[in-house]
C-alpha atoms as a PDB file:
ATOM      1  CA  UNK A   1      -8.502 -37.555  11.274  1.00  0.00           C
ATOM      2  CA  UNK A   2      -6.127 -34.615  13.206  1.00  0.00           C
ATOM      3  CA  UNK A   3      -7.284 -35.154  16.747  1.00  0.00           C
ATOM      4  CA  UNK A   4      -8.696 -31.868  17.340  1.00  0.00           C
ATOM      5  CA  UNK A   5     -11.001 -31.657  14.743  1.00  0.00           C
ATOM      6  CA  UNK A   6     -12.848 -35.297  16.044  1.00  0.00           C
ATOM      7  CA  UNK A   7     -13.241 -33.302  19.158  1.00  0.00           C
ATOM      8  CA  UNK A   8     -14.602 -30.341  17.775  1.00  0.00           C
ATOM      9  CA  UNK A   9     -17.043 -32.390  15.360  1.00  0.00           C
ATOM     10  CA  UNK A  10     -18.037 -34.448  18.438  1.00  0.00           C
ATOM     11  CA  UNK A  11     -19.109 -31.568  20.449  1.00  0.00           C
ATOM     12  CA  UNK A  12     -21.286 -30.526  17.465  1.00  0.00           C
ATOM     13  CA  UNK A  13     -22.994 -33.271  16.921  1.00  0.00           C
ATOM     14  CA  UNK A  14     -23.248 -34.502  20.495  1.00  0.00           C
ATOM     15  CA  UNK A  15     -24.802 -30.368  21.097  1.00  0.00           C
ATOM     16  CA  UNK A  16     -26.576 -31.111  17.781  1.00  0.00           C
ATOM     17  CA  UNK A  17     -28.349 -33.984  19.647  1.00  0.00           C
ATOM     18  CA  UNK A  18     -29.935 -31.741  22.434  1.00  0.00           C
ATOM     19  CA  UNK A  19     -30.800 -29.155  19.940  1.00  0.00           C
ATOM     20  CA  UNK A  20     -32.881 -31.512  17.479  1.00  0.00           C
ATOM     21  CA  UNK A  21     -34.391 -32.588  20.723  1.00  0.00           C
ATOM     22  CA  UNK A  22     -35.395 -29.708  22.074  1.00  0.00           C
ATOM     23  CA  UNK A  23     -36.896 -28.612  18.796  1.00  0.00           C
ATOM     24  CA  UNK A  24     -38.687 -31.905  18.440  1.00  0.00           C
ATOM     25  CA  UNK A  25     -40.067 -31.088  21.857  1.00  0.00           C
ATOM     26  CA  UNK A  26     -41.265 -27.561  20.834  1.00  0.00           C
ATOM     27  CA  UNK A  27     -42.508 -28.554  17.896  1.00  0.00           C
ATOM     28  CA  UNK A  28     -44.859 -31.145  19.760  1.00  0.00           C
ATOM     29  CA  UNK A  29     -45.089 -28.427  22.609  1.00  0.00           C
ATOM     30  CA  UNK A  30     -46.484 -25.734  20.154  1.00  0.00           C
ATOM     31  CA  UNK A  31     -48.657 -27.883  18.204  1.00  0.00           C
ATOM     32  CA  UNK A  32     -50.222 -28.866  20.345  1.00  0.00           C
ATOM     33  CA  UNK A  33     -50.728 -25.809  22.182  1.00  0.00           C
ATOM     34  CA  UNK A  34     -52.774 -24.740  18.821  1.00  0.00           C
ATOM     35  CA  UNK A  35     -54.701 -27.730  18.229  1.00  0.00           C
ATOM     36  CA  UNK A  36     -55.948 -27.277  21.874  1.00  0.00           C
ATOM     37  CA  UNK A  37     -56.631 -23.189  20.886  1.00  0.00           C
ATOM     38  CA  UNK A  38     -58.667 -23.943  17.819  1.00  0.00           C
ATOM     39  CA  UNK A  39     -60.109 -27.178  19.980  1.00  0.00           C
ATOM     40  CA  UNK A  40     -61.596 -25.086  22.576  1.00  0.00           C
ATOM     41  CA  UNK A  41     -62.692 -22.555  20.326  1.00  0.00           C
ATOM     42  CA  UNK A  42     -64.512 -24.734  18.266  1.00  0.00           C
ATOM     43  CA  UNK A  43     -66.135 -26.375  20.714  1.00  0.00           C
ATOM     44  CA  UNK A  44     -67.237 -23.090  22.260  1.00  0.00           C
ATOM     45  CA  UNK A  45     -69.078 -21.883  19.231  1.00  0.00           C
ATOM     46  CA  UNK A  46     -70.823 -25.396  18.972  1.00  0.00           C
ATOM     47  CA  UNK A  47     -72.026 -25.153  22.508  1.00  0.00           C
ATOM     48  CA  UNK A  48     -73.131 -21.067  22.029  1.00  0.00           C
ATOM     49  CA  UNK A  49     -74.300 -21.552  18.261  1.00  0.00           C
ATOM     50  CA  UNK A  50     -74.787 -25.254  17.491  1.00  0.00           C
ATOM     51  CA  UNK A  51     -78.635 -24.385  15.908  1.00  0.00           C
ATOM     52  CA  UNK A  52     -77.400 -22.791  12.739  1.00  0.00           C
ATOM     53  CA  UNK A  53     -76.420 -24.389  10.239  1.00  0.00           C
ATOM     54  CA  UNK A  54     -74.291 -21.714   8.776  1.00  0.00           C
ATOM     55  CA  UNK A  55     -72.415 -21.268  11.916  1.00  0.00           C
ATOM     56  CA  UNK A  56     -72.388 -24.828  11.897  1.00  0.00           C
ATOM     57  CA  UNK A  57     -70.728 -25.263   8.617  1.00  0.00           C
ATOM     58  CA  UNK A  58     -68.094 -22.206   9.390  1.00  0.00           C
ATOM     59  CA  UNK A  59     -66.909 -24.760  12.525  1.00  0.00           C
ATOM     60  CA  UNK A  60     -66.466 -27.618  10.486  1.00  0.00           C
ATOM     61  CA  UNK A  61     -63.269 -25.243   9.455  1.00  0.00           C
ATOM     62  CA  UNK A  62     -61.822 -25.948  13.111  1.00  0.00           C
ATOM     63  CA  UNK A  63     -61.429 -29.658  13.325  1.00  0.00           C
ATOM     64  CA  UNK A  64     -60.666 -29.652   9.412  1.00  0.00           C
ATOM     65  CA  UNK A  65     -57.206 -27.253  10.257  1.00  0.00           C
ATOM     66  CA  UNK A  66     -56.465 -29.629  13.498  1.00  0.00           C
ATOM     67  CA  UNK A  67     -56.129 -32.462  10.922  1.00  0.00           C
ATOM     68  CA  UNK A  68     -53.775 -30.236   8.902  1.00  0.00           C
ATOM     69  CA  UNK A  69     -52.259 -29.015  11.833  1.00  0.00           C
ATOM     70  CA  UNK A  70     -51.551 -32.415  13.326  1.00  0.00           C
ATOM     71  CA  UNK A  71     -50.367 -33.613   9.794  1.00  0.00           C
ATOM     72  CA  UNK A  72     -47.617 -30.416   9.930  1.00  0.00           C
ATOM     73  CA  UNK A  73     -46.982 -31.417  13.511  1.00  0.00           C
ATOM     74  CA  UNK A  74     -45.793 -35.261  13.258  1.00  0.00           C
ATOM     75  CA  UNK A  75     -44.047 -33.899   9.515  1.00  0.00           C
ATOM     76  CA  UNK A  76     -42.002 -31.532  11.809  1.00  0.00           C
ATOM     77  CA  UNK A  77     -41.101 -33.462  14.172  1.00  0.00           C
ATOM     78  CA  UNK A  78     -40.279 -36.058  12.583  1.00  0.00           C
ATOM     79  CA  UNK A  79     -37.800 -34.318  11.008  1.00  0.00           C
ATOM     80  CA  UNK A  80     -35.775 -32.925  13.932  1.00  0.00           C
ATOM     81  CA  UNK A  81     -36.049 -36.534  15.492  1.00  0.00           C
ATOM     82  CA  UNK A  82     -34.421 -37.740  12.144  1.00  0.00           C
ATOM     83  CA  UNK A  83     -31.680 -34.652  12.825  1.00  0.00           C
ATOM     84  CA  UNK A  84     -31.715 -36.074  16.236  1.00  0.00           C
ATOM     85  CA  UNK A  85     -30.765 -39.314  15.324  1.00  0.00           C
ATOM     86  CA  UNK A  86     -28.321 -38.732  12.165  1.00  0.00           C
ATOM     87  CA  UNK A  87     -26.099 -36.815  14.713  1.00  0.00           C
ATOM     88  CA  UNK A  88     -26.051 -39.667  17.225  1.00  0.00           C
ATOM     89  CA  UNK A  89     -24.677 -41.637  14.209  1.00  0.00           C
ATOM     90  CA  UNK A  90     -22.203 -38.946  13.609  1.00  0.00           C
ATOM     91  CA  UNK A  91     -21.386 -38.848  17.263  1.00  0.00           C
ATOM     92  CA  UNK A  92     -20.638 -42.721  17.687  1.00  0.00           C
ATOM     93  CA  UNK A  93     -18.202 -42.680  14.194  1.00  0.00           C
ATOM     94  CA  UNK A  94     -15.908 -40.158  16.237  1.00  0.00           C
ATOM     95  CA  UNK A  95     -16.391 -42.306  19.594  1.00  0.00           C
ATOM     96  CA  UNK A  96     -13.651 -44.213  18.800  1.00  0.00           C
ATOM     97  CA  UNK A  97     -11.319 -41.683  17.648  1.00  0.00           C
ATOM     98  CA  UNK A  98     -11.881 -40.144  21.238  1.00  0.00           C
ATOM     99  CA  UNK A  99     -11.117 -43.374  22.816  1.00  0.00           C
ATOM    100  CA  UNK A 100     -14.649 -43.560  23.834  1.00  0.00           C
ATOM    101  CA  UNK A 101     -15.437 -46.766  22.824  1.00  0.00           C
ATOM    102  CA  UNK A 102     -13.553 -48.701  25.114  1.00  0.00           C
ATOM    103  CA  UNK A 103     -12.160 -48.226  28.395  1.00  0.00           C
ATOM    104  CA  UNK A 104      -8.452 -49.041  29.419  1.00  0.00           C
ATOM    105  CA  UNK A 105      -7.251 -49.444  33.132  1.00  0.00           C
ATOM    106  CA  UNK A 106      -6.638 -46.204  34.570  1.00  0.00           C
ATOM    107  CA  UNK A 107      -2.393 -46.948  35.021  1.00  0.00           C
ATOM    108  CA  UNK A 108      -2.455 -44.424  38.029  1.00  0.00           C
ATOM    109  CA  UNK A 109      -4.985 -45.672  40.170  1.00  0.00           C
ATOM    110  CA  UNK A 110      -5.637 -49.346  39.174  1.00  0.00           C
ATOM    111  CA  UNK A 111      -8.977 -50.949  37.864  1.00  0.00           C
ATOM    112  CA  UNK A 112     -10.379 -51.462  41.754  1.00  0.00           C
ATOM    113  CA  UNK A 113     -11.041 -47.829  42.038  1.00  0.00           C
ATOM    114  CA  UNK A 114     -13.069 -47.415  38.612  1.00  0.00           C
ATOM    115  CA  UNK A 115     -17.051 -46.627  38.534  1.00  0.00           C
ATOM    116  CA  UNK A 116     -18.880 -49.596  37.262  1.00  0.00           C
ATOM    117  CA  UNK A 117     -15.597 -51.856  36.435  1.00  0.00           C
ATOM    118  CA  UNK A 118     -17.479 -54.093  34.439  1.00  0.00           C
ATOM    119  CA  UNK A 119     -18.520 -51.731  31.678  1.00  0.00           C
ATOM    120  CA  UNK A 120     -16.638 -52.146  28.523  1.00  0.00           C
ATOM    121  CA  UNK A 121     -16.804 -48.115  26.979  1.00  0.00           C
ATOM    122  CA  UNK A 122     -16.935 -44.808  28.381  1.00  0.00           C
ATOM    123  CA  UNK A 123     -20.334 -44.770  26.800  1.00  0.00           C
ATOM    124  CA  UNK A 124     -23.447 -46.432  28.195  1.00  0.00           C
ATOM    125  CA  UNK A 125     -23.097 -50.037  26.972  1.00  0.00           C
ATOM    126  CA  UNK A 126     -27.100 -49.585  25.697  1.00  0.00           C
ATOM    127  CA  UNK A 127     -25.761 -47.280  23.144  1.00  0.00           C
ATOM    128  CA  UNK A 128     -23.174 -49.842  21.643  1.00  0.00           C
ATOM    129  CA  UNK A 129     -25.959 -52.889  21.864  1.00  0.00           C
ATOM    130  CA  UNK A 130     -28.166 -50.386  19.893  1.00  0.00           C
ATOM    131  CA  UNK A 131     -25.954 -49.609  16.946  1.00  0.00           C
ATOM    132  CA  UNK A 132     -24.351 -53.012  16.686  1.00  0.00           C
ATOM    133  CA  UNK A 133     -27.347 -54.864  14.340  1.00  0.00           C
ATOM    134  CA  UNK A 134     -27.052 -51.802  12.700  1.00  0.00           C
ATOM    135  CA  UNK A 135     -24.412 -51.913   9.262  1.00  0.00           C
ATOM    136  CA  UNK A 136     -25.288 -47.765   8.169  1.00  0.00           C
ATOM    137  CA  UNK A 137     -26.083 -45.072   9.880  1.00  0.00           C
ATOM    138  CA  UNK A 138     -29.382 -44.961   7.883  1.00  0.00           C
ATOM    139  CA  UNK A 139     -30.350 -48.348   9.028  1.00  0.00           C
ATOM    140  CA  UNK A 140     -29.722 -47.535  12.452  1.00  0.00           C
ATOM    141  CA  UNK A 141     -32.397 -43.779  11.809  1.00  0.00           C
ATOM    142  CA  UNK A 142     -34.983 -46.245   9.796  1.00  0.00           C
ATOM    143  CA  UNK A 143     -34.960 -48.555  12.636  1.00  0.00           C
ATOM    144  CA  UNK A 144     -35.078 -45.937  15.371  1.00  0.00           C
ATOM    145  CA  UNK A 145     -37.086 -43.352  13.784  1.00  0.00           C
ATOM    146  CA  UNK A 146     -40.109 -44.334  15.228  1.00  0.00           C
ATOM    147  CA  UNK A 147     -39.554 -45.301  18.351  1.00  0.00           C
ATOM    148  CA  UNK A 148     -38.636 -43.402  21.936  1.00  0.00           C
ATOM    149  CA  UNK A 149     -40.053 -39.519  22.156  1.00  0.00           C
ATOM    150  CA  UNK A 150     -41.495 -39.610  19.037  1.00  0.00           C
ATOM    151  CA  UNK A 151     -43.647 -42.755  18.942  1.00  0.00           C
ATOM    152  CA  UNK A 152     -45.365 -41.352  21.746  1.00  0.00           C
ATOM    153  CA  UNK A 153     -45.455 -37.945  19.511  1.00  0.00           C
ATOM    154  CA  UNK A 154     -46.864 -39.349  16.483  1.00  0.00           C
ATOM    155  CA  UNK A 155     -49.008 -41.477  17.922  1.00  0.00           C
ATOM    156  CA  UNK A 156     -50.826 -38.605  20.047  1.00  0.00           C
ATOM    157  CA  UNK A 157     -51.183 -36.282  16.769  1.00  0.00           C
ATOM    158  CA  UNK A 158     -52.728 -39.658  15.133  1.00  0.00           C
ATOM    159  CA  UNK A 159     -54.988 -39.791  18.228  1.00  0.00           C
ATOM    160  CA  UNK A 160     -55.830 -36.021  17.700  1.00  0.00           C
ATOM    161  CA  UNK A 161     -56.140 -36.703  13.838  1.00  0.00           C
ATOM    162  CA  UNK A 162     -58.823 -39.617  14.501  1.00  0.00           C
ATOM    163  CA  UNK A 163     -61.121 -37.360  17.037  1.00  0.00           C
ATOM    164  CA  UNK A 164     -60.491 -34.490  14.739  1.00  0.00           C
ATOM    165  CA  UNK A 165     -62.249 -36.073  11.779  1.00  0.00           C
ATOM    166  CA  UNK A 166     -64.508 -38.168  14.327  1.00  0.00           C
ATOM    167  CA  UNK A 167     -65.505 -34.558  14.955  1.00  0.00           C
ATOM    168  CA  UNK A 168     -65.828 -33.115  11.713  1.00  0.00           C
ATOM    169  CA  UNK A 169     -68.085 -35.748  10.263  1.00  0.00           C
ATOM    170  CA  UNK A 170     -70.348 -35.250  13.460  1.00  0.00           C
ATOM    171  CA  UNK A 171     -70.430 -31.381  13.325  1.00  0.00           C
ATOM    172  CA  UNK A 172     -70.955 -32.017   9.029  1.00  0.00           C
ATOM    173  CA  UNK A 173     -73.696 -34.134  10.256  1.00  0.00           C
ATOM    174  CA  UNK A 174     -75.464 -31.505  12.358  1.00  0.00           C
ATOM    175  CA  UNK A 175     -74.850 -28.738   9.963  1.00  0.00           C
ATOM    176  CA  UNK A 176     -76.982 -31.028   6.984  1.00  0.00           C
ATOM    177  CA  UNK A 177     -79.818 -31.536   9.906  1.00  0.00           C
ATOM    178  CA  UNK A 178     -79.849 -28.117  10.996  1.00  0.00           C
ATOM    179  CA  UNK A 179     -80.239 -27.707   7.275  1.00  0.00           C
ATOM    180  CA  UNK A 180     -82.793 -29.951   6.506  1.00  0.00           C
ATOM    181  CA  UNK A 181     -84.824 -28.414   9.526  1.00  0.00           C
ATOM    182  CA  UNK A 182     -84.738 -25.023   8.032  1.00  0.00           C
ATOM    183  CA  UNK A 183     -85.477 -26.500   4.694  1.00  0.00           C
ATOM    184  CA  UNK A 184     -88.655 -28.346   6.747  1.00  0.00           C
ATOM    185  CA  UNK A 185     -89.760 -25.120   8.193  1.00  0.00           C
ATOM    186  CA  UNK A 186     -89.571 -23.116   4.778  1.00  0.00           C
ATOM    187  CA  UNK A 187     -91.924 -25.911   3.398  1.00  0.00           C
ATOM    188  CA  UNK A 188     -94.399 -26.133   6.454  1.00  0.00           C
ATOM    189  CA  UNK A 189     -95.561 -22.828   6.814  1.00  0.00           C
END
């Protein structure tokens, strides 16, 4: 591969990296911003309305969208963490083009004078541990897919999947005996 081009195609992916990142982030950073929104306002109307059981039914709709919400939310970022991690594949492939993959004594100052003289690369030597038990690229996004930013990611929309249901099941709950006490009433006078 013409020099150039593994330069140009290693700036992509290696700005391709921050990008899927950042979009991972805003994903989670949105989501979770509306979750919150339709949190809050459910909880609201339970507080100001929880006697009827109408009103009780039309907020079973809130915690019922957080689940699909949440759902949408670890789908979506999933996916730009995937992105994410298929261009740090991409990105260590052309690492050795570049030379990046291992470091030569600099001839016009003399190995004394380099930054941490033990490292082997250019690269952080975590990053060549990482993708060593690792024979494909899509080994090395199965194994990793899961893990840094977005473990933390999924496992808070799994969190806010649990309470949401937790939540509907109670406010279901309330609605049937806010029911049944209307239905008692009807029957008692």
């Amino acid at each position: 591969m013409d020099q150039k081009l593994a330069v140009e195609l290693y700036k992509v992916h290696v700005g391709g990296q921050s990008e899927w990142l950042g979009l991972h982030q805003k994903h989670c950073q949105q989501f979770l911003v509306l979750i919150s929104a339709v949190s809050a306002a459910s909880l609201t109307a339970l507080h100001y309305f929880g006697g009827d059981p109408v009103v009780l039914c039309a907020i079973c709709m809130g915690p019922a969208l957080n689940v699909i919400l949440a759902i949408t939310a670890i789908k979506l970022c999933s996916r730009a963490y995937k992105r994410f991690l298929e261009d740090v594949t991409i990105a260590a492939k052309l690492q050795p083009l570049l030379g990046l993959s291992k470091r030569e004594a600099d001839g016009n100052h003399g190995e004394d004078t380099q930054v941490f003289g033990d490292d082997v690369a250019y690269t952080p030597s975590r990053w060549h541990r990482a993708r060593a038990d690792h024979g494909t690229a899509d080994e090395f996004v199965r194994a990793y897919g899961n893990r840094g930013a977005h473990l933390y990611v999924t496992v808070t929309f799994g969190a806010l999947i649990i309470a949401n249901v937790v939540l509907l099941v109670v406010v279901a709950f309330a609605a049937a005996a806010a029911a049944l006490r209307e239905v008692q009433r009807m029957f008692v006078v």
